[in-house]
N, C-alpha and C. Protein backbone atom coordinates (compact mmCIF):
# COMPACT_ATOMS: atom_id res chain seq x y z
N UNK A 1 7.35 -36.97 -3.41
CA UNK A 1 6.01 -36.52 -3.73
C UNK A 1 5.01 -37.62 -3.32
N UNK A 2 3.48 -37.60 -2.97
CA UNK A 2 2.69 -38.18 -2.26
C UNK A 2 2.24 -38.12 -3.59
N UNK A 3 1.42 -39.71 -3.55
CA UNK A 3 1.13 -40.52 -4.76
C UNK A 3 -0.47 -39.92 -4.49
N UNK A 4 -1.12 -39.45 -5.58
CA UNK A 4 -2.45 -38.48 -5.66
C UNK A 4 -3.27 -39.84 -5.30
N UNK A 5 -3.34 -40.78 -5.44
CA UNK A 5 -4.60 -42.13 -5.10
C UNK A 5 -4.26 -41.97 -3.76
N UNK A 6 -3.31 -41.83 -2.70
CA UNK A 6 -3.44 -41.80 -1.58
C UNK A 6 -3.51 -40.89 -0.96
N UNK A 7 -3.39 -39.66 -1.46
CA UNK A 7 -4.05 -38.18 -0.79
C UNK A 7 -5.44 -38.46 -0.80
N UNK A 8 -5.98 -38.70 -2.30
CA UNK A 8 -7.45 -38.48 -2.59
C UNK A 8 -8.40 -39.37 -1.30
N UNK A 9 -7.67 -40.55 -1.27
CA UNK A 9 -8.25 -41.55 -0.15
C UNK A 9 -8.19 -41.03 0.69
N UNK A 10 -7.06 -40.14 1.40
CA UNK A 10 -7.19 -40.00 2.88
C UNK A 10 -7.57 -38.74 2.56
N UNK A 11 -8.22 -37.44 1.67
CA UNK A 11 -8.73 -36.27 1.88
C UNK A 11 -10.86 -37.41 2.32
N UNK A 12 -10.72 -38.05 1.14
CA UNK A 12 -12.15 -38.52 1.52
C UNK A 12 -12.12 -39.33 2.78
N UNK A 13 -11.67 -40.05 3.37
CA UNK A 13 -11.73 -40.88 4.46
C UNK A 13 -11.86 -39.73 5.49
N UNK A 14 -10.94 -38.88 5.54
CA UNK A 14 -10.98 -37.79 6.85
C UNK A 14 -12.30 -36.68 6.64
N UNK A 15 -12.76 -36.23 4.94
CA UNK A 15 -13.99 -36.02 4.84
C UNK A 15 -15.50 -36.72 5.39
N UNK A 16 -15.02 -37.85 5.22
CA UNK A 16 -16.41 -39.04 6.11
C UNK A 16 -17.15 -39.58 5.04
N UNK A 17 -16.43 -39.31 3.55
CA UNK A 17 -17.60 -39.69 2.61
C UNK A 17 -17.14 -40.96 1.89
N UNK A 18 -18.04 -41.67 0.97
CA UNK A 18 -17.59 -42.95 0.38
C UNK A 18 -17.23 -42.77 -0.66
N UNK A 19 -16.88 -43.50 -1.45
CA UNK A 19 -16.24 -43.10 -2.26
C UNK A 19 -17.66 -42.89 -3.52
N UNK A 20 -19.27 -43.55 -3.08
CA UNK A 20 -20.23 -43.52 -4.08
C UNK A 20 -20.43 -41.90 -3.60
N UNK A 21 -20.30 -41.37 -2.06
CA UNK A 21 -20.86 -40.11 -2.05
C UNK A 21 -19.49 -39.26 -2.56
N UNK A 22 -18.99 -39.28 -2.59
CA UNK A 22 -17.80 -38.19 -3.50
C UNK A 22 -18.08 -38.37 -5.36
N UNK A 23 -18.23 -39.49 -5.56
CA UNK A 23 -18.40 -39.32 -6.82
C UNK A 23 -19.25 -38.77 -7.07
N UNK A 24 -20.76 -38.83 -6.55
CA UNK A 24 -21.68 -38.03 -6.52
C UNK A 24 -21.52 -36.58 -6.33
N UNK A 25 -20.95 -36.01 -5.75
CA UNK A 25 -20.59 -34.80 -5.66
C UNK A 25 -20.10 -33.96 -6.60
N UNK A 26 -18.87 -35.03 -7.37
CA UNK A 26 -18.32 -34.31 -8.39
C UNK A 26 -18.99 -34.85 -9.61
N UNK A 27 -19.71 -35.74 -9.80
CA UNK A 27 -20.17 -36.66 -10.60
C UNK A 27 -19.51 -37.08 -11.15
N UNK A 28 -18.87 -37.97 -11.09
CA UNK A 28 -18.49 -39.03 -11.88
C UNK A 28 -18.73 -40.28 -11.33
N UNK A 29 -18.45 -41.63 -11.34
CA UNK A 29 -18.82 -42.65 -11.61
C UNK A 29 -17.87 -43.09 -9.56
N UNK A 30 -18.42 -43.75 -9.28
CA UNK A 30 -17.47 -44.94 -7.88
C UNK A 30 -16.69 -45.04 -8.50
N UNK A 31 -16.65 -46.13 -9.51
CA UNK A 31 -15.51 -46.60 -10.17
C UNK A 31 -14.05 -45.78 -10.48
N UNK A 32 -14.99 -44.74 -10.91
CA UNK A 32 -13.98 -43.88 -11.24
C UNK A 32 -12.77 -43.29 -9.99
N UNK A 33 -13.92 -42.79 -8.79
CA UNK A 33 -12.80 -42.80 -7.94
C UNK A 33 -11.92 -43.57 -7.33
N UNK A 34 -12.51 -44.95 -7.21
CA UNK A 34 -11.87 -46.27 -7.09
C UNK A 34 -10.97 -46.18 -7.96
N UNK A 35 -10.52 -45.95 -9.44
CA UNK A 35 -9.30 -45.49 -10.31
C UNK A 35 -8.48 -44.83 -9.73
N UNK A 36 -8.59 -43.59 -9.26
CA UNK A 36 -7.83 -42.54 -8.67
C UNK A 36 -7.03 -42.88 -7.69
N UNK A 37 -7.82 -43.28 -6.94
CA UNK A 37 -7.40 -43.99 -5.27
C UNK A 37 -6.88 -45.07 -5.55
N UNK A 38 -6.47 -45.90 -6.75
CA UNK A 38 -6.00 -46.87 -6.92
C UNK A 38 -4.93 -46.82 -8.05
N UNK A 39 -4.95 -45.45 -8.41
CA UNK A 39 -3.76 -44.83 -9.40
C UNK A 39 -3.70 -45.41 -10.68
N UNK A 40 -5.15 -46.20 -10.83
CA UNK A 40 -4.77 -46.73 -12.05
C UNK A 40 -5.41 -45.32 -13.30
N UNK A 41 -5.95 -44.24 -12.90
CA UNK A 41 -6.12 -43.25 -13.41
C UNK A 41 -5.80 -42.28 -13.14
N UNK A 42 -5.82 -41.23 -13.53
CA UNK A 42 -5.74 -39.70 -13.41
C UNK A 42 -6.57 -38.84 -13.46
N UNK A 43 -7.11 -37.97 -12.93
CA UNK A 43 -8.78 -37.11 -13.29
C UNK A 43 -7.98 -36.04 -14.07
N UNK A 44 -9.17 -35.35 -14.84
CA UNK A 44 -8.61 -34.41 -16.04
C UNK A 44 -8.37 -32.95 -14.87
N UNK A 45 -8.47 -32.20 -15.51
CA UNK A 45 -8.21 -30.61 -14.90
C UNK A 45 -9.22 -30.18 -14.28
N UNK A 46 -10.79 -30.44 -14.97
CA UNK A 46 -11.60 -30.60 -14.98
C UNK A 46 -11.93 -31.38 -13.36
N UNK A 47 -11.47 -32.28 -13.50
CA UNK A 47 -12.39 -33.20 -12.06
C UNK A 47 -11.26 -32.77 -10.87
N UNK A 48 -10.01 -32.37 -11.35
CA UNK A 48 -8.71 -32.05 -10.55
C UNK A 48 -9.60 -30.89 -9.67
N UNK A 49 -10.26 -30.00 -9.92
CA UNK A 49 -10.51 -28.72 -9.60
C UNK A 49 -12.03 -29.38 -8.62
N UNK A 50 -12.92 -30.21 -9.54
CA UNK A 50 -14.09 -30.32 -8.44
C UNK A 50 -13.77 -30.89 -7.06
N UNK A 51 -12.82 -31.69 -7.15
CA UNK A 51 -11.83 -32.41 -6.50
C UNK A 51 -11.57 -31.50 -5.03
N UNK A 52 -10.56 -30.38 -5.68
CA UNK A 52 -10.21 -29.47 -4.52
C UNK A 52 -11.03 -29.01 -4.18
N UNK A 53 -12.20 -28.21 -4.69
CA UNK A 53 -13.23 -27.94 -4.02
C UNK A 53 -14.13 -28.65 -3.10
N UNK A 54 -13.80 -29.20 -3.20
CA UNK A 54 -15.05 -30.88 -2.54
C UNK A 54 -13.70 -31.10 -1.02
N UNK A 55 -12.49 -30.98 -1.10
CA UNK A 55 -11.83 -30.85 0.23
C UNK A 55 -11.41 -29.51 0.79
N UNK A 56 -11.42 -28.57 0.37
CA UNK A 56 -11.02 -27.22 0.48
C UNK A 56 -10.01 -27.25 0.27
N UNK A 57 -9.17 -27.60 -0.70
CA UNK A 57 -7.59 -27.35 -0.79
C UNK A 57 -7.12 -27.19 -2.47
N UNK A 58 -5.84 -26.90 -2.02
CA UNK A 58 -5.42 -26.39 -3.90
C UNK A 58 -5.36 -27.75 -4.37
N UNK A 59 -5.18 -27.38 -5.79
CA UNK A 59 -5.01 -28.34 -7.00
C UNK A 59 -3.40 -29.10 -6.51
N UNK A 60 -2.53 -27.72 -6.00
CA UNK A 60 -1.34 -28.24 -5.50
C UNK A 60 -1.14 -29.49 -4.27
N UNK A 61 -2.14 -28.55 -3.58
CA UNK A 61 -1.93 -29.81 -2.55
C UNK A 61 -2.44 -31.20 -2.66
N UNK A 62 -3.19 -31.33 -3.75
CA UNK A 62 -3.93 -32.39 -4.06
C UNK A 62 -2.98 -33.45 -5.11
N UNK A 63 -2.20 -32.95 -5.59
CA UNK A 63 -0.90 -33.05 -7.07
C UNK A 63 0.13 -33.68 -5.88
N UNK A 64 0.52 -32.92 -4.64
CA UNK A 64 1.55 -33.19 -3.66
C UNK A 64 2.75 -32.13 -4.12
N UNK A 65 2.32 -31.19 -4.49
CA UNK A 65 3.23 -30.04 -4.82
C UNK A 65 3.42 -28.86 -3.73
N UNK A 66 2.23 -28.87 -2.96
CA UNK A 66 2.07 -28.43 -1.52
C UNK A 66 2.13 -29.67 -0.11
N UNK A 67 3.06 -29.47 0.60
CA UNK A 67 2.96 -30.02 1.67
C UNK A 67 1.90 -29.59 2.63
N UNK A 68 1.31 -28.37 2.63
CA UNK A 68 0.11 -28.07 3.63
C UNK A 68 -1.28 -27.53 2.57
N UNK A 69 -2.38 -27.51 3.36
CA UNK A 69 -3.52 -27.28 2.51
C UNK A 69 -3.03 -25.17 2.87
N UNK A 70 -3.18 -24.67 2.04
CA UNK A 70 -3.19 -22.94 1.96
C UNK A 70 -4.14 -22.53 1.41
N UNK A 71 -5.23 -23.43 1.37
CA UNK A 71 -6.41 -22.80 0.92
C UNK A 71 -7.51 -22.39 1.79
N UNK A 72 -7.48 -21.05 1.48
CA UNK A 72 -8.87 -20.81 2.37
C UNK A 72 -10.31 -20.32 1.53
N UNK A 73 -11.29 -21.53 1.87
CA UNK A 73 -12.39 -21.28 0.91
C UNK A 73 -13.44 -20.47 1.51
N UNK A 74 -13.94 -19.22 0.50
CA UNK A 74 -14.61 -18.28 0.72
C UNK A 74 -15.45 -18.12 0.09
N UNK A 75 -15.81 -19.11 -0.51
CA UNK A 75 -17.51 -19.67 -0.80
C UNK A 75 -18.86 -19.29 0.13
N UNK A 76 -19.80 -18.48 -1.04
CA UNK A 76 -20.78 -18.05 0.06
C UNK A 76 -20.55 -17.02 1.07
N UNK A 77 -19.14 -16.21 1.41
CA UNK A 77 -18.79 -15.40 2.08
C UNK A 77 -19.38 -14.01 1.09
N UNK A 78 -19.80 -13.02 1.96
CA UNK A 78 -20.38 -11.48 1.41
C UNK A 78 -18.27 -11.11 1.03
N UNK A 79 -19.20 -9.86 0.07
CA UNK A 79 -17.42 -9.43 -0.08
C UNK A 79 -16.87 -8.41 0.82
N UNK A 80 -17.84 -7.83 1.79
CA UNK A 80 -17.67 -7.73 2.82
C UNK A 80 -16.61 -8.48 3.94
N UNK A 81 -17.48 -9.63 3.94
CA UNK A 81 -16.49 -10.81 5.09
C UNK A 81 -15.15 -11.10 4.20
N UNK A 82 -15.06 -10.99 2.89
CA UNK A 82 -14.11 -11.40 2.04
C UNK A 82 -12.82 -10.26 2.02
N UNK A 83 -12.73 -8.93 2.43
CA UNK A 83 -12.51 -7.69 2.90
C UNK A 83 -11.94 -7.74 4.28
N UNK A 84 -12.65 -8.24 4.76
CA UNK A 84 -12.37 -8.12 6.61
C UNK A 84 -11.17 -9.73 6.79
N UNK A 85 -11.56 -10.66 6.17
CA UNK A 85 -10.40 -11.48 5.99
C UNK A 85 -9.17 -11.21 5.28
N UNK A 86 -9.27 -10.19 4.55
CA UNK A 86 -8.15 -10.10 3.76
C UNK A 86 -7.17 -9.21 4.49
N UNK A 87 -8.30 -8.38 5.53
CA UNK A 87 -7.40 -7.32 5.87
C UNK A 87 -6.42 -7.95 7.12
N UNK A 88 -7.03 -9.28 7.52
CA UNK A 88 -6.97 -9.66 8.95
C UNK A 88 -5.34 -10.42 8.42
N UNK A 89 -5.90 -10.87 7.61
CA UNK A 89 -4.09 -11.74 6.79
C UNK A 89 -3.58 -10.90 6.43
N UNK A 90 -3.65 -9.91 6.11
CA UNK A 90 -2.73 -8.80 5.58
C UNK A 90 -1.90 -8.20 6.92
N UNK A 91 -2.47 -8.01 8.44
CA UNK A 91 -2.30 -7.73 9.67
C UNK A 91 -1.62 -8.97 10.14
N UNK A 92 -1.77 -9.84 9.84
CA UNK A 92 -0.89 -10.98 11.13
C UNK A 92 0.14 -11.45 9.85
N UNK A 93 0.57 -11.00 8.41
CA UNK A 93 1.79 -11.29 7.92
C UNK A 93 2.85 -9.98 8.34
N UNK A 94 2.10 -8.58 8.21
CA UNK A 94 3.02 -7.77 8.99
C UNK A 94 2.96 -8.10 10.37
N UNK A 95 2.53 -8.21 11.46
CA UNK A 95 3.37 -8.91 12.21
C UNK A 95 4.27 -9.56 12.66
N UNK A 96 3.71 -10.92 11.60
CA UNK A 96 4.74 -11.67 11.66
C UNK A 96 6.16 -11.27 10.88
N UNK A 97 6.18 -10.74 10.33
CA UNK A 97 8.00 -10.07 9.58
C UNK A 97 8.05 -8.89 10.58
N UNK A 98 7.21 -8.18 11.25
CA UNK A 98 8.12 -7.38 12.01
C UNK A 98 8.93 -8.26 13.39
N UNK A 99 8.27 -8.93 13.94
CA UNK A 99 9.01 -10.35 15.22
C UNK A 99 9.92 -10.91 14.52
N UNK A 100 10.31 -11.04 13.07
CA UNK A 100 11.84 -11.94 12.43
C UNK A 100 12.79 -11.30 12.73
């Protein structure tokens, strides 16, 4: 399992942000993420979640319970576009099991 202080570092490093602009985001403190990224803390459920949102990925992949990000964020999408994506993944998984 991938130690969550070094996901969190490399989701923000590959995001482009510092660690004062991520805290800002989710609000909490630099320091605080400097904890995380340095494992000397843990964020609650609570910051776990602003967390994933702030990289687009699950709580899992962020924990290291997922090896790939499977999140697809649909924030701000009409439920329309939210419809037309669903149908489009719903079309390329039958596909894909009919080619197995």
């Amino acid at each position: 399992m991938v130690n969550f202080g070094i996901k969190l570092r490399e989701l923000r490093k590959n995001a482009g942000y510092t660690q004062k602009q991520l805290a800002e985001k989710i609000w909490v403190t630099k320091t605080t993420i400097s904890y995380y990224e340095q494992s000397e803390r843990t964020p609650s459920p609570e910051i776990l979640v602003k967390l994933a949102s702030a990289f687009h990925v699950s709580t899992d992949y962020l924990l290291g319970l997922e090896e790939h990000r499977k999140y697809l964020d649909v924030t701000d999408l009409s439920e329309d576009d939210i419809a037309l994506l669903q149908h489009t993944i719903d079309t390329l998984r039958k596909k894909s099991q009919n080619s197995e």
